[in-house]
PDB file of N, CA and C in Angstrom:
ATOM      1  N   UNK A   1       0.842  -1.193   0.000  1.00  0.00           N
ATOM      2  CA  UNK A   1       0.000   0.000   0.000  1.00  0.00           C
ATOM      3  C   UNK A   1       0.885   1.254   0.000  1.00  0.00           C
ATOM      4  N   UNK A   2       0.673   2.348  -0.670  1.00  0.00           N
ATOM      5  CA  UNK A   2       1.046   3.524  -0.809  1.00  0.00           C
ATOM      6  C   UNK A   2       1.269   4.432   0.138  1.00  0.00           C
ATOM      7  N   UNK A   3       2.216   4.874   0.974  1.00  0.00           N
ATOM      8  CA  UNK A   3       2.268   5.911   1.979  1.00  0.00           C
ATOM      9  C   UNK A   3       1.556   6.566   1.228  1.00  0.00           C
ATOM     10  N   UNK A   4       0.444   7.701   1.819  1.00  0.00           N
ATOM     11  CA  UNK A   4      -0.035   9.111   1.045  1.00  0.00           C
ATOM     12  C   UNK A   4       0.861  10.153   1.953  1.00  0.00           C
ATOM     13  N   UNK A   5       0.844  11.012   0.688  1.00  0.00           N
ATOM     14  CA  UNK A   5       1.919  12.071   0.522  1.00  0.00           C
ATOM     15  C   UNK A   5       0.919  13.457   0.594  1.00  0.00           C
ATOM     16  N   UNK A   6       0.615  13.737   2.300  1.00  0.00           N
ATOM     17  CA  UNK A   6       0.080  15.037   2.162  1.00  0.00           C
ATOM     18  C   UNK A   6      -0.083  16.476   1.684  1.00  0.00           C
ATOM     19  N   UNK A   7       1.348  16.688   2.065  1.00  0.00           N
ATOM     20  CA  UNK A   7       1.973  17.980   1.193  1.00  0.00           C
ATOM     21  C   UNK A   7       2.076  18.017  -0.574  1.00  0.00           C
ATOM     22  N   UNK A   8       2.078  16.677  -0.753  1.00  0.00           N
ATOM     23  CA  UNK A   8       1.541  16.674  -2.097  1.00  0.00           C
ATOM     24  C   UNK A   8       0.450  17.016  -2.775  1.00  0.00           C
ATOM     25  N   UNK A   9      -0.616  16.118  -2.196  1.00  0.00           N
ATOM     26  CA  UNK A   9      -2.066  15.952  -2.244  1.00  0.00           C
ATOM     27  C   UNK A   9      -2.497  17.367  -1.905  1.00  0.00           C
ATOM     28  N   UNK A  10      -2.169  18.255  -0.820  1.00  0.00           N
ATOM     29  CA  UNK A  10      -2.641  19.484  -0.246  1.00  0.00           C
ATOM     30  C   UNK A  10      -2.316  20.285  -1.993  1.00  0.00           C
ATOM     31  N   UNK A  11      -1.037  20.595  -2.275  1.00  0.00           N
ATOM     32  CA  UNK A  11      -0.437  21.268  -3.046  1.00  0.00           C
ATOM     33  C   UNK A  11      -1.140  21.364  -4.531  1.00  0.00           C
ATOM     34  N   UNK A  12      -1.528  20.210  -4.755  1.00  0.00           N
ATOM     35  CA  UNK A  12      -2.213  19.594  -6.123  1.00  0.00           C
ATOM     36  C   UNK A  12      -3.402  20.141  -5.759  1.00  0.00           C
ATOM     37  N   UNK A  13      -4.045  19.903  -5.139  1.00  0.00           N
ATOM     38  CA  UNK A  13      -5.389  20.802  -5.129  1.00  0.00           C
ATOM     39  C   UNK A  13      -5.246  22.465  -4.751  1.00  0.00           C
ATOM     40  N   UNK A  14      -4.464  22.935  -3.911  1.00  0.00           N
ATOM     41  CA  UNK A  14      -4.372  24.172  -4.045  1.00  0.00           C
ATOM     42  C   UNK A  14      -4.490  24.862  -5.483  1.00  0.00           C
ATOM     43  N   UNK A  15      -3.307  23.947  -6.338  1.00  0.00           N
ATOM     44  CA  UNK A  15      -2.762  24.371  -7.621  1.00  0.00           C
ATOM     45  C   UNK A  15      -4.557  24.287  -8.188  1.00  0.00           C
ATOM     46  N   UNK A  16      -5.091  23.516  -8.523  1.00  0.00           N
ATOM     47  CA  UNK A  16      -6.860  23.626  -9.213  1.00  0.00           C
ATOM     48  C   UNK A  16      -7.505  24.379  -8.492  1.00  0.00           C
ATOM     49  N   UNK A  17      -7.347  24.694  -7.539  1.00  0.00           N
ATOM     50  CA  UNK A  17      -8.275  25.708  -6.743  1.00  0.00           C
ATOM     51  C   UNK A  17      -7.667  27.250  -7.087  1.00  0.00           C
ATOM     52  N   UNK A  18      -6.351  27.458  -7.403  1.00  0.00           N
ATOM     53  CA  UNK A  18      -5.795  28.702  -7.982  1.00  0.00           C
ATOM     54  C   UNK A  18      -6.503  28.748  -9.257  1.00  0.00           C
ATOM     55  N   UNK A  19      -6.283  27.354 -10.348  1.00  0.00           N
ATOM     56  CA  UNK A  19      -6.571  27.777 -11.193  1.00  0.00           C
ATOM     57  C   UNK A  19      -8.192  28.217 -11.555  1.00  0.00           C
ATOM     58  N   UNK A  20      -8.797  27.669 -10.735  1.00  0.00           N
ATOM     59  CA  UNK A  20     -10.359  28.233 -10.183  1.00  0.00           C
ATOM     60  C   UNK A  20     -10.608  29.901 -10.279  1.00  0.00           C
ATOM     61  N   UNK A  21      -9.702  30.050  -9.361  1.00  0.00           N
ATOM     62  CA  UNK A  21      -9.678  31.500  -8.711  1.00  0.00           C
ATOM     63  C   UNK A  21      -9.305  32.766  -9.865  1.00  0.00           C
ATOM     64  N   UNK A  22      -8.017  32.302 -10.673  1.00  0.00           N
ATOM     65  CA  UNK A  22      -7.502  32.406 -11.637  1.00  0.00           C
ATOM     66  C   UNK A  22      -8.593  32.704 -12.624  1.00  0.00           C
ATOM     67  N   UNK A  23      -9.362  31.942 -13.310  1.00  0.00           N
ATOM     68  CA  UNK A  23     -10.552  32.186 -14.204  1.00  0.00           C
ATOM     69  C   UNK A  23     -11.630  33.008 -13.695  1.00  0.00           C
ATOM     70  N   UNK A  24     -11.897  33.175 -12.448  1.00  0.00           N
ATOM     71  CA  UNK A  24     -12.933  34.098 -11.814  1.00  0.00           C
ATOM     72  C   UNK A  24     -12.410  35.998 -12.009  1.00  0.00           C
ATOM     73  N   UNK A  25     -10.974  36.153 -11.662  1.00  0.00           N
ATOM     74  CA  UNK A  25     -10.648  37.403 -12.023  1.00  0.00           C
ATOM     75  C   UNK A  25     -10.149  37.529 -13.145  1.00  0.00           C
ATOM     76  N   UNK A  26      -9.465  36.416 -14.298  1.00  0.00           N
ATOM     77  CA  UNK A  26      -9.841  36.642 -15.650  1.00  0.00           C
ATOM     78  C   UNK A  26     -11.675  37.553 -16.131  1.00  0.00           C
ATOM     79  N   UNK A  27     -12.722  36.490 -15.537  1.00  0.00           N
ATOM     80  CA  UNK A  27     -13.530  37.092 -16.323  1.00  0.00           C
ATOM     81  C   UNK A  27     -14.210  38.552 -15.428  1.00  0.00           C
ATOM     82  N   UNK A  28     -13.671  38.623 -14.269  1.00  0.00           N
ATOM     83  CA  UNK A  28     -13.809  40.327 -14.057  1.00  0.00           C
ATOM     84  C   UNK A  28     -12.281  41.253 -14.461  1.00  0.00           C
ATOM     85  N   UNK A  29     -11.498  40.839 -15.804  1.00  0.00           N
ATOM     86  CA  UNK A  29     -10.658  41.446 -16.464  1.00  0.00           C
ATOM     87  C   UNK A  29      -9.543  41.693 -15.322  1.00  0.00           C
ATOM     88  N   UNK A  30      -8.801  41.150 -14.124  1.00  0.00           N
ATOM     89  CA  UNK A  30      -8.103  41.561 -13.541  1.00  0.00           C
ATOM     90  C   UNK A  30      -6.712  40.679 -14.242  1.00  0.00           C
ATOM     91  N   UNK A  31      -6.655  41.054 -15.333  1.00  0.00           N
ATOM     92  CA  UNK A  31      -5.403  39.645 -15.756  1.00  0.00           C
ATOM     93  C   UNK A  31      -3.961  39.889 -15.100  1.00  0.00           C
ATOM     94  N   UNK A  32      -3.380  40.892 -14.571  1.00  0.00           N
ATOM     95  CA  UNK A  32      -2.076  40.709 -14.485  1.00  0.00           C
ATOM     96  C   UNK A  32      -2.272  40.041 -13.017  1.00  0.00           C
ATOM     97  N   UNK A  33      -3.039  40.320 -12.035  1.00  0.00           N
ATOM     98  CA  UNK A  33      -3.113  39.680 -10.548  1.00  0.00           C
ATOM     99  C   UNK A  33      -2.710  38.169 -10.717  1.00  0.00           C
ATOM    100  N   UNK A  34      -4.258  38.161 -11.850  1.00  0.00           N
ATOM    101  CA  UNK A  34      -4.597  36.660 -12.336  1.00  0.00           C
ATOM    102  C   UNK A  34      -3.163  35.702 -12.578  1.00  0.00           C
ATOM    103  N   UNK A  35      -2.649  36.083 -13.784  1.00  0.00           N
ATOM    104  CA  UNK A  35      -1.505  36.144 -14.900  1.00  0.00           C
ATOM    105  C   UNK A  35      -0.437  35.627 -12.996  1.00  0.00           C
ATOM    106  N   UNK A  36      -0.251  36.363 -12.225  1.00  0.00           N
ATOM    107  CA  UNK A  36       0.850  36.680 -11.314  1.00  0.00           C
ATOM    108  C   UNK A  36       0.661  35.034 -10.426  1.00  0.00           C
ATOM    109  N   UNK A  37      -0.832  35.500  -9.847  1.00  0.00           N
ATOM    110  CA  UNK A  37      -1.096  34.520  -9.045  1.00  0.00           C
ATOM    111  C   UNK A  37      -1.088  33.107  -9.475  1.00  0.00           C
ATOM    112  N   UNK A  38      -1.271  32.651 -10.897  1.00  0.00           N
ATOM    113  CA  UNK A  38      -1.275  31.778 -11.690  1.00  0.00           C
ATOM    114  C   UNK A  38      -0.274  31.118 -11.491  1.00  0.00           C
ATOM    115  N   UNK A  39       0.767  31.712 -11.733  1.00  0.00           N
ATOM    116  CA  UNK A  39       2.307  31.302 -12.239  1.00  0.00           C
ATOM    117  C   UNK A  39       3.080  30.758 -10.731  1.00  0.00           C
ATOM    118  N   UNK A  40       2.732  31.568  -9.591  1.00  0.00           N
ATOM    119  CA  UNK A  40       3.177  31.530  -8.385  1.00  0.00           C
ATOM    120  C   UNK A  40       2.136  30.118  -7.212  1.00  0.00           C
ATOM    121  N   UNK A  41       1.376  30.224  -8.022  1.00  0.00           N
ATOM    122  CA  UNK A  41       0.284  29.701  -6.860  1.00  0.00           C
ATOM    123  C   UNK A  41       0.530  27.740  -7.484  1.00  0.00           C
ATOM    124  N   UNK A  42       0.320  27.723  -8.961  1.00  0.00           N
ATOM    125  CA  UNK A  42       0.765  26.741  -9.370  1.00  0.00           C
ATOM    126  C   UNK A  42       1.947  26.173  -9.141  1.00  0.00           C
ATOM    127  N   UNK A  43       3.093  27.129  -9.434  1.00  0.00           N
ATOM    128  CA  UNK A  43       4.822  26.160  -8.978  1.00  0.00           C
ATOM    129  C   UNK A  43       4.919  26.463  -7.899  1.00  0.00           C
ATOM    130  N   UNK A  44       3.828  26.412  -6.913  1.00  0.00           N
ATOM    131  CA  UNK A  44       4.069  25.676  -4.699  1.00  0.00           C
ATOM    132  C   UNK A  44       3.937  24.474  -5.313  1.00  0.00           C
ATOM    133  N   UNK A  45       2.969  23.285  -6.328  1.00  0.00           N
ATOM    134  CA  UNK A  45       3.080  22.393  -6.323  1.00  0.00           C
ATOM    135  C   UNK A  45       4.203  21.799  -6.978  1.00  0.00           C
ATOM    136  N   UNK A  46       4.684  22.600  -8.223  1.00  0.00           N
ATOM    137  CA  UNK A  46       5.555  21.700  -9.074  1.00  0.00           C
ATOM    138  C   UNK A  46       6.645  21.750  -8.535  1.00  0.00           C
ATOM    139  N   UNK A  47       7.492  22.321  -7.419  1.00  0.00           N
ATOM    140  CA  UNK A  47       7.945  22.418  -7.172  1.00  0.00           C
ATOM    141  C   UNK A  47       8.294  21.106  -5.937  1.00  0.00           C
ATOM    142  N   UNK A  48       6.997  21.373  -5.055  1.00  0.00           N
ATOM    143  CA  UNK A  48       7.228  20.066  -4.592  1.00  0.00           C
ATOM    144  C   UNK A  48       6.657  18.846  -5.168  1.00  0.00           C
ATOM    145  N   UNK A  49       6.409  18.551  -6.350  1.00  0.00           N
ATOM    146  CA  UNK A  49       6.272  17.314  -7.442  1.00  0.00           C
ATOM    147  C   UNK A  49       7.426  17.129  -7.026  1.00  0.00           C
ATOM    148  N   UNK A  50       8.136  18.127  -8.348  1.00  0.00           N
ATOM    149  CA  UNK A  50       9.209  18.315  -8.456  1.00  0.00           C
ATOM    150  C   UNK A  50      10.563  17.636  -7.228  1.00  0.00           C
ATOM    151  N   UNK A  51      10.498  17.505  -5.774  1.00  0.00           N
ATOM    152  CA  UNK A  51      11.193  17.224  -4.799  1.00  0.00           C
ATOM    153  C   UNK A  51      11.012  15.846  -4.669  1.00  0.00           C
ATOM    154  N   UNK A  52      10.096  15.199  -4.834  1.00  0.00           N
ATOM    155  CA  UNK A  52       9.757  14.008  -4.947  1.00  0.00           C
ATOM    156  C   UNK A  52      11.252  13.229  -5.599  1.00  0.00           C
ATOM    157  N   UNK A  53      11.472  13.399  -6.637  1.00  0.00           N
ATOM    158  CA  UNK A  53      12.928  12.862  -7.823  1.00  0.00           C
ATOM    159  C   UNK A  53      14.045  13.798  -7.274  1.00  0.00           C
ATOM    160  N   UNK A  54      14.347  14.644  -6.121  1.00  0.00           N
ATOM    161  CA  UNK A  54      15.160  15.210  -5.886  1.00  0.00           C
ATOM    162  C   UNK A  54      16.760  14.103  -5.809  1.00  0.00           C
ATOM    163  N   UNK A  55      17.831  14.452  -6.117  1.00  0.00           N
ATOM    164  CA  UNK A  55      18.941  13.547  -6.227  1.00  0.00           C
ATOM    165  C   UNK A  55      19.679  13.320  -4.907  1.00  0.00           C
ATOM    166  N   UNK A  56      18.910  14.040  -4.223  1.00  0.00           N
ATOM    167  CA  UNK A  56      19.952  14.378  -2.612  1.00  0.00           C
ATOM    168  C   UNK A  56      19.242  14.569  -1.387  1.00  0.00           C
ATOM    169  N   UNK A  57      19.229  14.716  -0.396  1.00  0.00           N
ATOM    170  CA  UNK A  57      18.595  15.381   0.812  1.00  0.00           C
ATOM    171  C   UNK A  57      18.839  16.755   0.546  1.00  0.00           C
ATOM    172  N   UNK A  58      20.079  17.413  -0.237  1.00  0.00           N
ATOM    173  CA  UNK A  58      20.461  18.714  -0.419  1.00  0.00           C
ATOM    174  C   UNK A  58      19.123  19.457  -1.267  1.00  0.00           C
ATOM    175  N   UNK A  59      19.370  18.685  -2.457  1.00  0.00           N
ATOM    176  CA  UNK A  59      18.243  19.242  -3.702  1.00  0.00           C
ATOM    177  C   UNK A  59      16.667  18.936  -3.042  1.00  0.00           C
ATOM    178  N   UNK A  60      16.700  17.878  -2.578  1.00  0.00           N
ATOM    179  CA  UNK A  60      14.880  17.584  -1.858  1.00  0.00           C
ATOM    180  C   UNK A  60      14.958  19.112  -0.848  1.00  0.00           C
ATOM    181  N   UNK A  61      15.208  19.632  -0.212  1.00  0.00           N
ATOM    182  CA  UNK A  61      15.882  20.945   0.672  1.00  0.00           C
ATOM    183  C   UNK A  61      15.027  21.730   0.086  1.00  0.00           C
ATOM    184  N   UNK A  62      16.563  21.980  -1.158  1.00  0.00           N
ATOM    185  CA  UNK A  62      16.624  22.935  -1.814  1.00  0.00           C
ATOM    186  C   UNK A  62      14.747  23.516  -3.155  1.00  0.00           C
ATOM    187  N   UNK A  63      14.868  22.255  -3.238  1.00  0.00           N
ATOM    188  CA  UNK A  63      13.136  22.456  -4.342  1.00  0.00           C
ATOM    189  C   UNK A  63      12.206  22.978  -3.270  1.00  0.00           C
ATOM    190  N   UNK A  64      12.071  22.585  -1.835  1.00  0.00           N
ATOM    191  CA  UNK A  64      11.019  22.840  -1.183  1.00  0.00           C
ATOM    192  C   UNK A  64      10.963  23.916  -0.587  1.00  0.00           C
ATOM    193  N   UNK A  65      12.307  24.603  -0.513  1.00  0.00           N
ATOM    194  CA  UNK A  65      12.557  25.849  -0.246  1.00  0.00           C
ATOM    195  C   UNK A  65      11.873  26.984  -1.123  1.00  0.00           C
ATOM    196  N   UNK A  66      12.481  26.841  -2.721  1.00  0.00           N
ATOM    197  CA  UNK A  66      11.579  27.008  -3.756  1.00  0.00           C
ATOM    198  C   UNK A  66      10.305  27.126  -3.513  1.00  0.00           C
ATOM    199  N   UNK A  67       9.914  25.872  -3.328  1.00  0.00           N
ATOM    200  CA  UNK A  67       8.387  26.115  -3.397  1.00  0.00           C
ATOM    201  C   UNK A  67       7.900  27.115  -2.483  1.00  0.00           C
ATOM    202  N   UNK A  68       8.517  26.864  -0.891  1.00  0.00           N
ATOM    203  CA  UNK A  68       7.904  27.792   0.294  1.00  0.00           C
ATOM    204  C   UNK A  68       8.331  29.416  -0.201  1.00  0.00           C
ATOM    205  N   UNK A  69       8.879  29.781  -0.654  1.00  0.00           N
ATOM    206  CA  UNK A  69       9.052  30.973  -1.166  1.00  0.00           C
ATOM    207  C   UNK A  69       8.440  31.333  -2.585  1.00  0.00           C
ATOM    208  N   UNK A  70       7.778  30.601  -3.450  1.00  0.00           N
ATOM    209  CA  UNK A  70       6.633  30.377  -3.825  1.00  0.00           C
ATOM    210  C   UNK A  70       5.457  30.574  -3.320  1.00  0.00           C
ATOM    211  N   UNK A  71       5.168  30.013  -2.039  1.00  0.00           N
ATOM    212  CA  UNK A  71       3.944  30.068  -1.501  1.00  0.00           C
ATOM    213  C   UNK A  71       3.732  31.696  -0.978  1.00  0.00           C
ATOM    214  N   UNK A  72       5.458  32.107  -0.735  1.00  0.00           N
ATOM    215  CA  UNK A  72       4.864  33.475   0.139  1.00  0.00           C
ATOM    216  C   UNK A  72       4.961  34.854  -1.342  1.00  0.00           C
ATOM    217  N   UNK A  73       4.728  33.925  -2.336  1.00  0.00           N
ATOM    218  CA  UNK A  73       4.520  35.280  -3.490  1.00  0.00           C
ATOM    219  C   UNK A  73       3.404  35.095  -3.509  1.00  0.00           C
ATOM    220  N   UNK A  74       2.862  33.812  -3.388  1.00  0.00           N
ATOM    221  CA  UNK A  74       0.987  33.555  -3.638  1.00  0.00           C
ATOM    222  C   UNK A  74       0.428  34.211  -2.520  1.00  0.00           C
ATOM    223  N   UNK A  75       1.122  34.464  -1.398  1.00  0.00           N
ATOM    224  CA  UNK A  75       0.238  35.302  -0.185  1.00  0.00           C
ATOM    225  C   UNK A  75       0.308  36.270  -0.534  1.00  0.00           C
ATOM    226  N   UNK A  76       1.181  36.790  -0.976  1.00  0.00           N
ATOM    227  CA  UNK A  76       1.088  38.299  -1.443  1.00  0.00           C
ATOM    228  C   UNK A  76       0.217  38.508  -2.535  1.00  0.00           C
ATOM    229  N   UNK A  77       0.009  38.176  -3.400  1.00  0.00           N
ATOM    230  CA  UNK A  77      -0.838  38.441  -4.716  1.00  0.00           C
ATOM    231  C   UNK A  77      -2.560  38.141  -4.109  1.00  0.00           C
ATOM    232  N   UNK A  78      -2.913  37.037  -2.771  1.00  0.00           N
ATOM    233  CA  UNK A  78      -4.140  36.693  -2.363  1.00  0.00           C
ATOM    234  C   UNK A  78      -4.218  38.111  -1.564  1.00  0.00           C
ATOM    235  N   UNK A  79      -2.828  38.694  -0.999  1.00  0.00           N
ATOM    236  CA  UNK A  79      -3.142  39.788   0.234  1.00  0.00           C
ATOM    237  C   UNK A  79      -3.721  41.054  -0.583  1.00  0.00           C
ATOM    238  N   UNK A  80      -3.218  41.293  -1.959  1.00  0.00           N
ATOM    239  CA  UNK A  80      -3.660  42.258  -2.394  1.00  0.00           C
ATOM    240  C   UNK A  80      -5.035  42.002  -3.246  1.00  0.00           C
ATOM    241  N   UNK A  81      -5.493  40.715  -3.618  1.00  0.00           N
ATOM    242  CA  UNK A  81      -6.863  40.622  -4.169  1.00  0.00           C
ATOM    243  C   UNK A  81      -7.640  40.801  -2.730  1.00  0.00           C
ATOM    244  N   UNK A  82      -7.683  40.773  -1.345  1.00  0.00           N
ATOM    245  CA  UNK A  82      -7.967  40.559   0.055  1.00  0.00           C
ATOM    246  C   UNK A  82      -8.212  42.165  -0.012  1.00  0.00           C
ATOM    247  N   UNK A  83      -6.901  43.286   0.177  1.00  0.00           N
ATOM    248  CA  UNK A  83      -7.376  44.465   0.189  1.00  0.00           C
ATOM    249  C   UNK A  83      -7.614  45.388  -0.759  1.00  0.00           C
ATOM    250  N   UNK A  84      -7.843  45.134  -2.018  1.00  0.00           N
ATOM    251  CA  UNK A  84      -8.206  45.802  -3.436  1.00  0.00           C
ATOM    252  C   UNK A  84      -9.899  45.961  -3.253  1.00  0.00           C
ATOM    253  N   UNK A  85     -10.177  46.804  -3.266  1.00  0.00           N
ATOM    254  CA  UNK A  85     -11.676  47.445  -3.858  1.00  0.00           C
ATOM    255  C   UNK A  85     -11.559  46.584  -5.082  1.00  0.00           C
ATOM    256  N   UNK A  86     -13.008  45.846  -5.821  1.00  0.00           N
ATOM    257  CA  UNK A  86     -13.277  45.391  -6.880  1.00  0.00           C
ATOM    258  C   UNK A  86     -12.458  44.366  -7.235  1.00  0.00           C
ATOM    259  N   UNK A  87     -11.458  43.288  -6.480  1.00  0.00           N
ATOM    260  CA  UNK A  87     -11.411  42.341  -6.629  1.00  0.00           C
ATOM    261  C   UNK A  87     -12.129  40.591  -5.814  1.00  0.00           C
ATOM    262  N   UNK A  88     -12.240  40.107  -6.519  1.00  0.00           N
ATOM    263  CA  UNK A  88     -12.474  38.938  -5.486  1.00  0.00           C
ATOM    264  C   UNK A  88     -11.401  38.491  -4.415  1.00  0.00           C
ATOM    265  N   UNK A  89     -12.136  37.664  -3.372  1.00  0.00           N
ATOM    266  CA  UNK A  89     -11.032  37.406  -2.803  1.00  0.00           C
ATOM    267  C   UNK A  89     -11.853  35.774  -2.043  1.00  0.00           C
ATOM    268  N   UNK A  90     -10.743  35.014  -2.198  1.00  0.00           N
ATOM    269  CA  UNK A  90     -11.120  33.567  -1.440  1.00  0.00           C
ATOM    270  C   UNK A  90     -10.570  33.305  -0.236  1.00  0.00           C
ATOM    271  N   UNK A  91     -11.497  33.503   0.793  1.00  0.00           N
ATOM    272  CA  UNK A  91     -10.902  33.029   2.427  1.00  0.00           C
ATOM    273  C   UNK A  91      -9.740  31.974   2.360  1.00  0.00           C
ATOM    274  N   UNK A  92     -10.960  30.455   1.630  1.00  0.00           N
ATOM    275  CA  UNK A  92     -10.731  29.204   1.366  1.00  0.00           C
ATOM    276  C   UNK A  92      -8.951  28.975   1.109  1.00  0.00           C
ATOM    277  N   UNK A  93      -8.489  29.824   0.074  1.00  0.00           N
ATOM    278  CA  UNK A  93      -6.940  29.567  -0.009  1.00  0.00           C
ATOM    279  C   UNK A  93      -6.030  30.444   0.208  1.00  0.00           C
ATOM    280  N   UNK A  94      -6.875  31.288   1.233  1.00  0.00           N
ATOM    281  CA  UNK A  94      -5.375  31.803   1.965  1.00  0.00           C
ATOM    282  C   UNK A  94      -5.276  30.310   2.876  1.00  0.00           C
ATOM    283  N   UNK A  95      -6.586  29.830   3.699  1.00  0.00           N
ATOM    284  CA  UNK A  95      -6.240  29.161   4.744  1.00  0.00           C
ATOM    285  C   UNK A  95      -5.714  27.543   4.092  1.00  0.00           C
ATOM    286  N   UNK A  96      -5.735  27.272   2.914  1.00  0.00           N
ATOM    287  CA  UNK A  96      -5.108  26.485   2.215  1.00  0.00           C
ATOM    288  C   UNK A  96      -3.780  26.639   2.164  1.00  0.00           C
ATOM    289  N   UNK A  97      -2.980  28.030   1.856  1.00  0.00           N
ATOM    290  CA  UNK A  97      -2.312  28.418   1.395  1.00  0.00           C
ATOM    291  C   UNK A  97      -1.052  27.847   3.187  1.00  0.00           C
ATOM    292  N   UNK A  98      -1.839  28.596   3.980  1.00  0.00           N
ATOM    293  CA  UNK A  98      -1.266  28.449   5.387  1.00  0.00           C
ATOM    294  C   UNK A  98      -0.886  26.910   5.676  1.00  0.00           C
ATOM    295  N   UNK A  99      -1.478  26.132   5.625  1.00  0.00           N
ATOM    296  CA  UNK A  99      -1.639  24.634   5.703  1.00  0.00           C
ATOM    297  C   UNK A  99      -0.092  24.363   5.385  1.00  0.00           C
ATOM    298  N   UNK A 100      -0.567  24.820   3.862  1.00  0.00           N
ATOM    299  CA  UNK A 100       1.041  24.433   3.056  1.00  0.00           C
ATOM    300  C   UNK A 100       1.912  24.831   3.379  1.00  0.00           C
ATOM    301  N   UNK A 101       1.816  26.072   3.709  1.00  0.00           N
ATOM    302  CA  UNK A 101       3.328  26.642   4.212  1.00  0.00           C
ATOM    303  C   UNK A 101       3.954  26.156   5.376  1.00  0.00           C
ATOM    304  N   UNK A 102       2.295  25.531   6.805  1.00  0.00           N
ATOM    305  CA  UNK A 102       3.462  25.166   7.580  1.00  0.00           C
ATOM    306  C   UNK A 102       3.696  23.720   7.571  1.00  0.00           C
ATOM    307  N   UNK A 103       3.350  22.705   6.478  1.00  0.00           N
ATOM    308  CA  UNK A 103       3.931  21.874   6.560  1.00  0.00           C
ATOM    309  C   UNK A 103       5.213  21.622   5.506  1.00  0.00           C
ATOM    310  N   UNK A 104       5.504  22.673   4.955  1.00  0.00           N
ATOM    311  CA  UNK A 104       6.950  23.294   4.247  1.00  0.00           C
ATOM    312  C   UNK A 104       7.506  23.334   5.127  1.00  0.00           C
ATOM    313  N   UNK A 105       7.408  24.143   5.881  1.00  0.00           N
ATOM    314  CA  UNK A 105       8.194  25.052   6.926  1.00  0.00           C
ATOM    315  C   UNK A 105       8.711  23.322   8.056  1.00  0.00           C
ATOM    316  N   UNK A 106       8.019  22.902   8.478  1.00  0.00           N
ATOM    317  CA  UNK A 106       8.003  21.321   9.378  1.00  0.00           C
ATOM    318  C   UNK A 106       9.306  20.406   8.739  1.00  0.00           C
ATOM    319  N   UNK A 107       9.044  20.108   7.337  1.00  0.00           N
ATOM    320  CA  UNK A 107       9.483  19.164   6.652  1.00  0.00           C
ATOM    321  C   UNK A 107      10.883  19.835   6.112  1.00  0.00           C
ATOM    322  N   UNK A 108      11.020  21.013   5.925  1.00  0.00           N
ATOM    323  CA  UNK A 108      12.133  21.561   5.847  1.00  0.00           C
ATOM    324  C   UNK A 108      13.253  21.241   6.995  1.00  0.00           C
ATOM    325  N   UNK A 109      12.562  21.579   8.694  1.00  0.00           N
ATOM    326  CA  UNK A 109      13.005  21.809   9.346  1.00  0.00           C
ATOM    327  C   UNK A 109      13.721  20.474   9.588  1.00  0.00           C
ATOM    328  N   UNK A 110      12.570  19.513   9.657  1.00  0.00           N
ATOM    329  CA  UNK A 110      13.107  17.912   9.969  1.00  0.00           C
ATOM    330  C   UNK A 110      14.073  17.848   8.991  1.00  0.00           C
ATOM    331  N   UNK A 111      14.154  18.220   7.809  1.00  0.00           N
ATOM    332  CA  UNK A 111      15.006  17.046   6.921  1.00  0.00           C
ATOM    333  C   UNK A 111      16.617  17.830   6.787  1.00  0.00           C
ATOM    334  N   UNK A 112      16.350  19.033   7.298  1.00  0.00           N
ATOM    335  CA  UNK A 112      17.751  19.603   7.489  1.00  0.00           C
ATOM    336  C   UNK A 112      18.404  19.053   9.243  1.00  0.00           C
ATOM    337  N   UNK A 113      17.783  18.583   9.950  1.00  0.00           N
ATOM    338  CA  UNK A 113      17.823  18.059  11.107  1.00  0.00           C
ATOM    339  C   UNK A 113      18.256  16.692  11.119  1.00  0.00           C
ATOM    340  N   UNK A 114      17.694  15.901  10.310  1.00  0.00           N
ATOM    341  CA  UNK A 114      17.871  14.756   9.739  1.00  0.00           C
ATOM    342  C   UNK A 114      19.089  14.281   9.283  1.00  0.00           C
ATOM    343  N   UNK A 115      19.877  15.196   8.344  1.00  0.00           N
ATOM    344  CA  UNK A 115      20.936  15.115   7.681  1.00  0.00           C
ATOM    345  C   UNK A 115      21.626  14.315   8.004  1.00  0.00           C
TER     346      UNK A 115
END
């Protein structure tokens, strides 16, 4: 049987739930937020896909680091759809967003501990 891989599973749906979010301020014309949040909100996951095939404990580190600094461009782009007049804004993945970060932040900590 398959260990399940939370931070995965979390990440992968974040990423469809961006791209959700993503098409909602496309069609109220906000494209560069959109365009921003897109690009950032999606590679938190590929990034840790991505760590999965890492060659090292160094590079597995190093991608998830990536990603968590990833995640905190997607807070920023949710913080300003949050305080913008006339944009939407989704509770749902900031507190998604949080999840992920602190089990980045956990798994970082262990696996540099680990070493």
């Amino acid at each position: 049987m398959e260990k399940r891989n939370e931070i995965l599973e979390l990440s992968i749906q974040f990423a469809l739930d961006i791209i959700e979010f993503t098409e909602i301020l496309e069609s109220k014309r906000k494209f560069v937020i959109a365009n921003q949040l897109l690009k950032s909100g999606t590679s938190v996951g590929a990034n840790i896909f991505e760590s999965q095939s890492a060659e090292s404990r160094a590079d597995f580190i190093h991608k998830l680091k990536i990603a968590d600094k990833e995640a905190k461009e997607t807070e920023y782009w949710l913080l300003l759809c949050e305080k913008s007049s006339g944009y939407p804004f989704n509770e749902d993945l900031k507190i998604k967003l949080l999840s992920i970060q602190k089990l980045l932040s956990k798994i970082i900590s262990t696996s540099k501990i680990n070493k």
